[in-house]
Protein backbone atom coordinates (compact mmCIF):
# COMPACT_ATOMS: atom_id res chain seq x y z
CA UNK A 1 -26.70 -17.03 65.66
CA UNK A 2 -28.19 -14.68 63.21
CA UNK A 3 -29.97 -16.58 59.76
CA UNK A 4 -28.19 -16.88 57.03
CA UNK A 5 -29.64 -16.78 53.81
CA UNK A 6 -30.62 -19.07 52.03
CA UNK A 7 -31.97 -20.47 55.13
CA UNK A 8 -34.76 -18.30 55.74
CA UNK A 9 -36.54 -19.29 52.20
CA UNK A 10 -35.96 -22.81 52.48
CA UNK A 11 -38.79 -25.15 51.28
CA UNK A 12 -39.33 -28.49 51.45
CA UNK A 13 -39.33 -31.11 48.14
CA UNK A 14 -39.21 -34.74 47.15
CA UNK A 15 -36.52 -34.08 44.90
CA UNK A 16 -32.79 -35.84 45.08
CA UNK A 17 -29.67 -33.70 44.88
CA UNK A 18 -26.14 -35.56 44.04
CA UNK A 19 -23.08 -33.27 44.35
CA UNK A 20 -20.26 -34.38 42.93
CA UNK A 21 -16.52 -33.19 44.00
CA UNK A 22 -13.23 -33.99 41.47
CA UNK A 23 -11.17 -32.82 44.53
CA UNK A 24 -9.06 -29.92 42.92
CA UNK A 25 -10.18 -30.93 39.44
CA UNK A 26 -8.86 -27.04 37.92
CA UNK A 27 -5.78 -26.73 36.69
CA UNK A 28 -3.72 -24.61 34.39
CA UNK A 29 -2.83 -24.81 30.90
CA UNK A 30 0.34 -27.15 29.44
CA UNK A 31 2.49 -25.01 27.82
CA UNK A 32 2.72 -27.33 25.22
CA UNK A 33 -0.94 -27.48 24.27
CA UNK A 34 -2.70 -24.09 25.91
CA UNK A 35 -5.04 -26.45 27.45
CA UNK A 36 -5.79 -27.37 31.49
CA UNK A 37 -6.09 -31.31 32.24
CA UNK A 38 -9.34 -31.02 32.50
CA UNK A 39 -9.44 -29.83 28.81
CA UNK A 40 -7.22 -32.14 28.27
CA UNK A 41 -9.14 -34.78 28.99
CA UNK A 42 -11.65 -37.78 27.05
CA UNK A 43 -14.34 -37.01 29.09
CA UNK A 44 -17.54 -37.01 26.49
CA UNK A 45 -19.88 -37.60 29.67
CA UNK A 46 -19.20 -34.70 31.16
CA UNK A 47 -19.19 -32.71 27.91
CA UNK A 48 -22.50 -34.08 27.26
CA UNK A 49 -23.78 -33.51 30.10
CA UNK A 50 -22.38 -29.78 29.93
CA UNK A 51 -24.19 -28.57 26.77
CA UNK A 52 -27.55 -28.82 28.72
CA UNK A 53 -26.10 -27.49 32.00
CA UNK A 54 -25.28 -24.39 34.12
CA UNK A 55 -21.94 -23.31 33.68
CA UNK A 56 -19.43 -21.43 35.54
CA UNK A 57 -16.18 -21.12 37.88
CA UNK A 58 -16.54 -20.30 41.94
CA UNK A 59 -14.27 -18.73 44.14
CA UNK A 60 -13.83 -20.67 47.52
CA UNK A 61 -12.40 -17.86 49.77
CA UNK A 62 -11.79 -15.01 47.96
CA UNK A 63 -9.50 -13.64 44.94
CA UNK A 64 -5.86 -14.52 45.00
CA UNK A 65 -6.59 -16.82 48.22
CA UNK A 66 -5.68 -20.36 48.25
CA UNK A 67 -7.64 -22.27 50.44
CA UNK A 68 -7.26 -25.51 52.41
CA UNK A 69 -9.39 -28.40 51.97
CA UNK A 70 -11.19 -27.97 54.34
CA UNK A 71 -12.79 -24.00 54.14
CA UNK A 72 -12.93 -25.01 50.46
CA UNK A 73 -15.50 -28.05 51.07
CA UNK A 74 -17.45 -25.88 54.20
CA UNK A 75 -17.54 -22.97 51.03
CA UNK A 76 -19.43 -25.60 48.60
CA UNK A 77 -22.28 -26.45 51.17
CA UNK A 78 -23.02 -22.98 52.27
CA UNK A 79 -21.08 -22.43 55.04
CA UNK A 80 -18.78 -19.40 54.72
CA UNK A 81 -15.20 -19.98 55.44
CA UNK A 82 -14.32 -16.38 56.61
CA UNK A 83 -16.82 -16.93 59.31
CA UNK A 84 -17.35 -20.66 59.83
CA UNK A 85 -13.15 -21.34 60.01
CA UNK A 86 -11.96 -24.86 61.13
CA UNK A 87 -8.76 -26.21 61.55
CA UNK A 88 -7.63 -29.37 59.64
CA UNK A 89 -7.21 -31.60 62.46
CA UNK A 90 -10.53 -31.19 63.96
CA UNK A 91 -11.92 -32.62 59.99
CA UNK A 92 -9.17 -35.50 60.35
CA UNK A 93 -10.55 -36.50 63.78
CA UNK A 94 -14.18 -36.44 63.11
CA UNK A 95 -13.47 -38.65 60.12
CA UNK A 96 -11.38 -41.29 61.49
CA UNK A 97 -14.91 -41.09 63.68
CA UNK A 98 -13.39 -40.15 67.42
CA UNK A 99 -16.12 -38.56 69.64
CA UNK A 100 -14.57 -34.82 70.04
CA UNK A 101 -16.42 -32.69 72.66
CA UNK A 102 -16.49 -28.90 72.59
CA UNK A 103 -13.07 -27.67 73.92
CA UNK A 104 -10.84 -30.55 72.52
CA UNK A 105 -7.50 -29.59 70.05
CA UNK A 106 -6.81 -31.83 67.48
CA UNK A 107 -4.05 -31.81 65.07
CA UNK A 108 -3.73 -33.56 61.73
CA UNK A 109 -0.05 -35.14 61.53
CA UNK A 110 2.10 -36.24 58.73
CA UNK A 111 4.84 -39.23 59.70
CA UNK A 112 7.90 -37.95 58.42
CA UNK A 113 11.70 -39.06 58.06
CA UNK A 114 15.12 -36.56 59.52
CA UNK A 115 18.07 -36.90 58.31
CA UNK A 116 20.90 -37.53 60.79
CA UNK A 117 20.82 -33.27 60.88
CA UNK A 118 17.26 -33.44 61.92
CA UNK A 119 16.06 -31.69 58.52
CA UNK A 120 13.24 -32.78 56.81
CA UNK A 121 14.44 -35.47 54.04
CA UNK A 122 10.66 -36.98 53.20
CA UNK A 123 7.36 -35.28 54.42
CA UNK A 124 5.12 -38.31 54.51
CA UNK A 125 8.19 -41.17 55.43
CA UNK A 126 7.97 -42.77 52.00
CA UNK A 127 3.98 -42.95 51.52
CA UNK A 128 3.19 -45.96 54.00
CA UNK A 129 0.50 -48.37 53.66
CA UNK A 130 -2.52 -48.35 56.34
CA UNK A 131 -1.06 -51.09 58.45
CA UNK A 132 2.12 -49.55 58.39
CA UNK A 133 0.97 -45.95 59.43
CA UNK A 134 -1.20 -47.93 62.20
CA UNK A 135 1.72 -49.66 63.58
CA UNK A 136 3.62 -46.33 64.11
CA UNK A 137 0.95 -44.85 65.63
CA UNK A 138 0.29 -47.44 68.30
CA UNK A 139 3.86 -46.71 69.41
CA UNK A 140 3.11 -43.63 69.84
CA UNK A 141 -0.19 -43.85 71.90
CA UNK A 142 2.26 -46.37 74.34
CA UNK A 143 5.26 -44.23 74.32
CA UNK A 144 3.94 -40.75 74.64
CA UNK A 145 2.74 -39.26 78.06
CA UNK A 146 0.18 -37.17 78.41
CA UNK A 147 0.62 -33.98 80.04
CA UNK A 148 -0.36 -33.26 83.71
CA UNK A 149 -4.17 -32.66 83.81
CA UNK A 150 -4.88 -33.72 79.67
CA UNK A 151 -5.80 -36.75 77.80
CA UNK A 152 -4.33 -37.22 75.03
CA UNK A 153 -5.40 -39.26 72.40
CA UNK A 154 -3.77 -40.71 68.90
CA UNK A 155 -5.32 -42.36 65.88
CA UNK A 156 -4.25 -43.25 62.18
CA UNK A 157 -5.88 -41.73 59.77
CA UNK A 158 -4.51 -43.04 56.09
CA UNK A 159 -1.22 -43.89 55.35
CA UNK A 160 1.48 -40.90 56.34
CA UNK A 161 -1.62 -39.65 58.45
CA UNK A 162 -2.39 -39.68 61.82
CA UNK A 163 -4.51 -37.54 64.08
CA UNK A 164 -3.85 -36.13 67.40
CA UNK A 165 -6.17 -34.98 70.22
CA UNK A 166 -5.51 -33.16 73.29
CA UNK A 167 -8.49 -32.88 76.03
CA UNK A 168 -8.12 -30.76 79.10
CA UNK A 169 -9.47 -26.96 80.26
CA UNK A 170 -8.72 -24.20 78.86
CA UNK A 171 -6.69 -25.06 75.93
CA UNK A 172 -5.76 -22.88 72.44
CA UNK A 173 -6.10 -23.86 68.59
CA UNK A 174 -3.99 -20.22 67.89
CA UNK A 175 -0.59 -22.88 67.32
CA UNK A 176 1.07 -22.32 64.24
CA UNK A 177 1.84 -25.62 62.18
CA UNK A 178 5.26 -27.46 62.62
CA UNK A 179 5.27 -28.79 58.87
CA UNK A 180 7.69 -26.42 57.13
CA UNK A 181 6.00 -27.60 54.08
CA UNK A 182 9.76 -28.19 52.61
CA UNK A 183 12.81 -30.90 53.01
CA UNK A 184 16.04 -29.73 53.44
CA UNK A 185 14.71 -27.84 56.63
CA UNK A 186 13.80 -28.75 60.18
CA UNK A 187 10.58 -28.65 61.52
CA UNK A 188 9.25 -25.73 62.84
CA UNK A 189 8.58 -25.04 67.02
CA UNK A 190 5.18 -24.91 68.00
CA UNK A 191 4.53 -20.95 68.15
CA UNK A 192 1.31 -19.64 69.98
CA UNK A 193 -0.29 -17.12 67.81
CA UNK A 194 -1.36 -15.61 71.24
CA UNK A 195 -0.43 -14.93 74.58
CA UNK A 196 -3.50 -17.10 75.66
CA UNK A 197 -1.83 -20.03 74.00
CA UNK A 198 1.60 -20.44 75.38
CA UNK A 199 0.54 -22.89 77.74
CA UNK A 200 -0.69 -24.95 74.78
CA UNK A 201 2.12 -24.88 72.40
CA UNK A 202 4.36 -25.67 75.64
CA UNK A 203 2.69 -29.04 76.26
CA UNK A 204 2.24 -29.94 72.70
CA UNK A 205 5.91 -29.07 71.90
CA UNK A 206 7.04 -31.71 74.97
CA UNK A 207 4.50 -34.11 72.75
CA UNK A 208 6.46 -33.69 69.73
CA UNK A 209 9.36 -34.53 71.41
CA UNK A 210 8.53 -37.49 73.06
CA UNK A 211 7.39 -38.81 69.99
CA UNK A 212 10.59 -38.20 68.11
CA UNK A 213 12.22 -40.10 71.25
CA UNK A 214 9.74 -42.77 70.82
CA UNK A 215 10.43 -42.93 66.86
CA UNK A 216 14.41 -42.49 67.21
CA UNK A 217 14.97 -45.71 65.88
CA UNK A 218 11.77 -45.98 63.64
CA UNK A 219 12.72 -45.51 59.66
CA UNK A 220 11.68 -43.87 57.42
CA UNK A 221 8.65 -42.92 60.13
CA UNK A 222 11.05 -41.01 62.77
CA UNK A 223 9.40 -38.28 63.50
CA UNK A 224 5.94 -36.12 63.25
CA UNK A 225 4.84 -32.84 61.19
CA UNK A 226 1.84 -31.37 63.02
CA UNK A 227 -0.46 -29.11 61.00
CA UNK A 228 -4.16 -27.43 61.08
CA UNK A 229 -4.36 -26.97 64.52
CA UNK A 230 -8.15 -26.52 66.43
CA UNK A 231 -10.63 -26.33 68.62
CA UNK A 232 -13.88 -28.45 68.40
CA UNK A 233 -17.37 -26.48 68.54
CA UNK A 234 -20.71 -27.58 67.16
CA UNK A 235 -21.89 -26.32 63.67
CA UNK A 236 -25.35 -25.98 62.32
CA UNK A 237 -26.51 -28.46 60.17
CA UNK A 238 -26.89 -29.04 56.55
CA UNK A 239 -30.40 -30.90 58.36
CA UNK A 240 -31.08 -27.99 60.47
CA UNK A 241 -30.88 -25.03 57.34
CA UNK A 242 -31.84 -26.90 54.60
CA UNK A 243 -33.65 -29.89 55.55
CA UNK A 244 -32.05 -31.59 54.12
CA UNK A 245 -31.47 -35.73 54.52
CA UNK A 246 -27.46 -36.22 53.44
CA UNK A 247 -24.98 -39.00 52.80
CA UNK A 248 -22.06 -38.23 52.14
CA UNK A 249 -19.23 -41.23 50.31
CA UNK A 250 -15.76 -40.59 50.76
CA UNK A 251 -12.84 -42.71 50.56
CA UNK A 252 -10.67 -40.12 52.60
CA UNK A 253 -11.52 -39.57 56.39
CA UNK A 254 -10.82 -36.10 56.00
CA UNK A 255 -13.77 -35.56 53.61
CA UNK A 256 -16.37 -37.92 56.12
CA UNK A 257 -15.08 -35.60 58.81
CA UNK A 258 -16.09 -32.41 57.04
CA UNK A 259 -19.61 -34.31 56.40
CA UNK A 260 -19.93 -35.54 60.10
CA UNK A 261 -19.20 -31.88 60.87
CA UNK A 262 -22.38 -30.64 59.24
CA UNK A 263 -24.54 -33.43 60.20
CA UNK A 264 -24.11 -36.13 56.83
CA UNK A 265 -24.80 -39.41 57.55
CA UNK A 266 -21.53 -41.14 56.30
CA UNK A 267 -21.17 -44.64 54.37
CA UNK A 268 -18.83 -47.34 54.95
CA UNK A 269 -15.73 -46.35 53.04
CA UNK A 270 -15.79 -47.92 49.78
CA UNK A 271 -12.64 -49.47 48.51
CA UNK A 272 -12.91 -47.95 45.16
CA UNK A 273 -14.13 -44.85 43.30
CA UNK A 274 -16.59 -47.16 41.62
CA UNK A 275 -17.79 -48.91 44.85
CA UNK A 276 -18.62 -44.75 45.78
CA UNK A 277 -20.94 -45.16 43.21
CA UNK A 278 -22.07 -48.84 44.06
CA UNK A 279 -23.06 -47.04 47.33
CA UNK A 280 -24.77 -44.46 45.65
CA UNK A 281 -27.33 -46.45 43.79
CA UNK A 282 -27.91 -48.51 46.22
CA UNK A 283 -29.24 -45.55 48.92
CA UNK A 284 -30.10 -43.51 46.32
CA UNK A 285 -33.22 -43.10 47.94
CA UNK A 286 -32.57 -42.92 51.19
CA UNK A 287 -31.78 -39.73 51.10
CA UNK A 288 -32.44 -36.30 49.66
CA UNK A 289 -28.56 -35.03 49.35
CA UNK A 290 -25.57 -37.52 48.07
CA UNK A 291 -22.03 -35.91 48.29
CA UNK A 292 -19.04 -38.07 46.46
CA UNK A 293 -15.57 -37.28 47.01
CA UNK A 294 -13.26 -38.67 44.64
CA UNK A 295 -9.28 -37.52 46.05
CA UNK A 296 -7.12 -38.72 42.55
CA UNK A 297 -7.27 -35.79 40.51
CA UNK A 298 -6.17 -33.73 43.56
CA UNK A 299 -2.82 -36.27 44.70
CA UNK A 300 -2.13 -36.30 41.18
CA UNK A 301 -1.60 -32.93 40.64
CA UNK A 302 -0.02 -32.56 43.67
CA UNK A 303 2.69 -35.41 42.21
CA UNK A 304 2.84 -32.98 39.72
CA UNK A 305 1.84 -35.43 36.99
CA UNK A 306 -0.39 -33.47 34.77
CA UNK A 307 -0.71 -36.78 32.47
CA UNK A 308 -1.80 -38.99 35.46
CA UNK A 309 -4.13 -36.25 36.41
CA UNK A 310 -5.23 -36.20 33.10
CA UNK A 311 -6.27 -40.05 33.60
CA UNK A 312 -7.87 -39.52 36.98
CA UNK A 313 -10.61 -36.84 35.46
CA UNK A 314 -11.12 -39.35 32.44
CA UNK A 315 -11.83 -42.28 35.27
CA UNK A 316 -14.48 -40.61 36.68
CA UNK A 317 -16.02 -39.52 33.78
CA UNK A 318 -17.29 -42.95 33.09
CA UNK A 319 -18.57 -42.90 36.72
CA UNK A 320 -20.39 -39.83 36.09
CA UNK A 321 -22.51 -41.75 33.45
CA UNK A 322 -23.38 -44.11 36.03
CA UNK A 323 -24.59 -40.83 37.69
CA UNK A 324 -26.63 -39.25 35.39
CA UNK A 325 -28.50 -42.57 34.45
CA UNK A 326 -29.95 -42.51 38.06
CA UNK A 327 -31.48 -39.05 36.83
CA UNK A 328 -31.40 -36.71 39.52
CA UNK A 329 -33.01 -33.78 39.70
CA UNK A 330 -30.20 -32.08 40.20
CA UNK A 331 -26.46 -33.09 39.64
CA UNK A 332 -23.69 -30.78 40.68
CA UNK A 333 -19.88 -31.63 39.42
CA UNK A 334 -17.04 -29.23 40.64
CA UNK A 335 -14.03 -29.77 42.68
CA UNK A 336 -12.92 -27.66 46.37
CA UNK A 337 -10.45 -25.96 45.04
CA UNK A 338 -7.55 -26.34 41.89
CA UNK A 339 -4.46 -27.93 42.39
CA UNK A 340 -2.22 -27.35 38.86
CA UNK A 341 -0.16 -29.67 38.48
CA UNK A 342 2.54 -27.63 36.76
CA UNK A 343 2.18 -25.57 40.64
CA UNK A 344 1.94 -28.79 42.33
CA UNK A 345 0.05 -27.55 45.21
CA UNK A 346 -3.45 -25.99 45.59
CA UNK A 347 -4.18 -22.63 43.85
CA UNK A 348 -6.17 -19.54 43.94
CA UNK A 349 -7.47 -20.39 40.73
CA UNK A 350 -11.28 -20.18 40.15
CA UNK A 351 -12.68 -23.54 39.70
CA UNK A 352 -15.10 -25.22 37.46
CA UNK A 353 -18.42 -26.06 38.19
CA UNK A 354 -21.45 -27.77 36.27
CA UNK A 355 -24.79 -27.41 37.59
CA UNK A 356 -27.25 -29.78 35.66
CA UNK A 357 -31.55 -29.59 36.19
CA UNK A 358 -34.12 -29.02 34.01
CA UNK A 359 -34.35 -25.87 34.73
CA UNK A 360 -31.24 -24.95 33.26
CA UNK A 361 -31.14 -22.30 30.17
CA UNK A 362 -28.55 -23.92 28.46
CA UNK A 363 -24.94 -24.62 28.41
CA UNK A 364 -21.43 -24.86 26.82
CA UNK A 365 -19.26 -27.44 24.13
CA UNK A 366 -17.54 -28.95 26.75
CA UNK A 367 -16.76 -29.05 30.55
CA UNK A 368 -13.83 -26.94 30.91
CA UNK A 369 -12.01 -23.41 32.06
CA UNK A 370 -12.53 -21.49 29.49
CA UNK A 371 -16.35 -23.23 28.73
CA UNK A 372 -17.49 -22.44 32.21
CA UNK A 373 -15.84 -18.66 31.95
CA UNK A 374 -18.14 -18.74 29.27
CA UNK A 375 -21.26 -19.97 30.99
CA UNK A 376 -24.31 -18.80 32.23
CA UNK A 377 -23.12 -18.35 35.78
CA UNK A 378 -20.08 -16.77 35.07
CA UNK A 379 -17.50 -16.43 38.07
CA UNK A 380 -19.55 -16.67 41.40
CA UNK A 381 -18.09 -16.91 45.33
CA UNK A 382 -18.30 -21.01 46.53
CA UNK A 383 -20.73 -20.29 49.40
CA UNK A 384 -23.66 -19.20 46.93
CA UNK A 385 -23.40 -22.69 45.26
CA UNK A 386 -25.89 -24.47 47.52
CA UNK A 387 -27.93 -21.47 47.13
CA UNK A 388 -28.35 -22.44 43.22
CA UNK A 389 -28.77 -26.14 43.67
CA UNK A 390 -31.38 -25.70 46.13
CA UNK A 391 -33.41 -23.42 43.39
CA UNK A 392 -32.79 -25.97 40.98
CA UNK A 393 -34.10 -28.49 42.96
CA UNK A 394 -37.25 -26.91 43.89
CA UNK A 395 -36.23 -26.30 47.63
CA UNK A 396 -36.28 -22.01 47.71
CA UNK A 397 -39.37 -20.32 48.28
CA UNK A 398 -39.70 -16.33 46.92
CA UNK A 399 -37.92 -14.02 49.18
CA UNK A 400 -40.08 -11.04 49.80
CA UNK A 401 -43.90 -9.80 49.23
């Protein structure tokens, strides 16, 4: 593998990074008012906190391209989507902890409800509860065969999720998702995306239907929506190029697989946003590099509530005062990606970003859009972000003579 930079100028530091992710905290302006949630928002930490800081928006991918969770969060910790891609299911898997070995598919899967014409009535059967979603999958992992020659493995993930993983040689991630992403619709056939992967989509498509044989009389969980198809290989890291020590505090598995992808230790799951920082403080110094997720303003704007996500941003602004009275030496506050929620999905949208050090020349009014359009870092690409916190933190040496 050829070095990437910044990896080559990496230094080492006692000084304690904590990066902060409103997952899809950008939005778009309320026609009512001209202004995003996030400008809509109480938030007078963050604003504080802003007129000493770094400001600016990042691309995750690329202009006009809407990424998934997943590129978006390898994008903030230096790790190019374009070339470092990974399927969904292989970040569901590692975070509901299963031990994947190179070679293994896994698929992230919604439980679903069909209508007696086997469209799509309810993409995530009515929201279940933990137990519930647990319950459906053990069915599943006694009902369903696995395929001559593969193991095949099931596990809930959290609530309409579930996670499936096939092992066996010589298997393909090129399978096209199943979730039509719609209702009125029905699900979509598993499609290779090459002629190597026919063999593949064959066995998972006799899956699929077993399971909706096994779930026939299941409601409103009847059936499965598989999505973010891949292959498991090993990535560098975040120990190994920046040496860094990480923990990362998530109360979604998704976001503690992306971490145990790049090497993050990962806390218990907290039950709260607060607890996330509970955790914090109390390994604070464990460990050179804290990542928090927080997931709310993200579902909310996919609910299309811009009012609720209004509320989530102004939740955790009282936890980033928590934050800043630990007095890092560098505190990073951004979100993945933006999810509008007059769009109700994720966007191509540049999103915000704070960057807050001493060595900072100075900031904005607020933490906002238009504020960080107006900031010192102006619009930048996602994968240089860990780039800048590592400079502000001491940990980049001078490139060159």
């Amino acid at each position: 593998m050829d070095t990437q930079f910044p990896d080559a100028v990496v230094q080492a530091a006692d000084t304690r990074i904590v990066f902060v992710v409103m997952d899809g905290v950008g939005g778009l302006p309320d026609p009512a008012t001209g202004r995003t949630e996030l400008e809509t928002a109480r938030t007078p930490h963050l604003d504080a906190l802003a007129t000493s800081s770094a400001l600016g928006l990042h691309r995750p991918v690329a202009p006009g391209v809407t990424p998934g969770s997943g590129p978006g969060h390898l994008a903030l910790f230096g790790y190019d989507p374009r070339r470092w891609q990974i399927g969904r299911g292989v970040l569901s898997a590692l975070g509901v902890g299963f031990p994947l070995r190179p070679g293994d598919l896994a698929a992230r899967l919604n439980l679903a409800t069909l209508d007696e014409a086997g469209n799509v009535s309810d993409r995530r059967a009515g929201r279940p509860d933990d137990e519930e979603g647990r319950r459906v999958v053990e069915l599943l992992a006694s009902g369903v065969r696995a395929p001559d020659g593969m193991e095949l493995h099931w596990r809930a993930e959290k609530e309409h999720r579930a996670v499936m993983i096939l092992r066996g040689e010589g298997l393909s991630g090129a399978l096209a998702d199943t979730d039509p992403q719609a209702t009125g619709v029905p699900p979509l056939g598993v499609a290779p995306a090459d002629p190597g992967a026919e063999r593949t989509a064959r066995a998972v498509e006799r899956i699929l239907a077993d399971a909706r044989e096994v779930l026939r009389d299941e409601r409103p969980a009847n059936a499965l929506l598989a999505r973010g198809f891949a292959l498991y290989a090993e990535y560098p890291s975040m120990r190994d190029r920046y040496g860094l020590r990480c923990l990362a505090t998530a109360r979604y598995p998704m976001y503690q697989g992306v971490a145990r992808l790049l090497g993050m230790d990962v806390a218990p799951t907290p039950d709260t946003d607060a607890g996330a920082v509970d955790t914090l403080a109390g390994r604070y110094g464990d460990h050179d590099f804290h990542f928090l997720h927080f997931k709310y303003p993200d579902s909310r704007g996919e609910d299309g509530d811009f009012d609720a996500k209004v509320s989530a941003i102004e939740d955790l602004d009282g936890l980033v005062g928590r934050i800043v009275a630990l007095e890092p030496d560098v505190l990073v506050v951004t979100g993945d990606h933006s999810t509008p929620a007059r769009m109700r999905v994720h966007s191509w949208h540049p999103v915000p970003l704070l960057i807050a050090s001493e060595w900072c020349r100075g900031g904005g009014a607020a933490f906002g859009e238009r504020a960080c359009l107006a900031g010192e870092l102006g619009i930048i690409e996602s994968r240089d972000i860990m780039a800048l916190t590592l400079a502000h933190a001491g940990r980049l040496g001078k490139f060159g003579a």
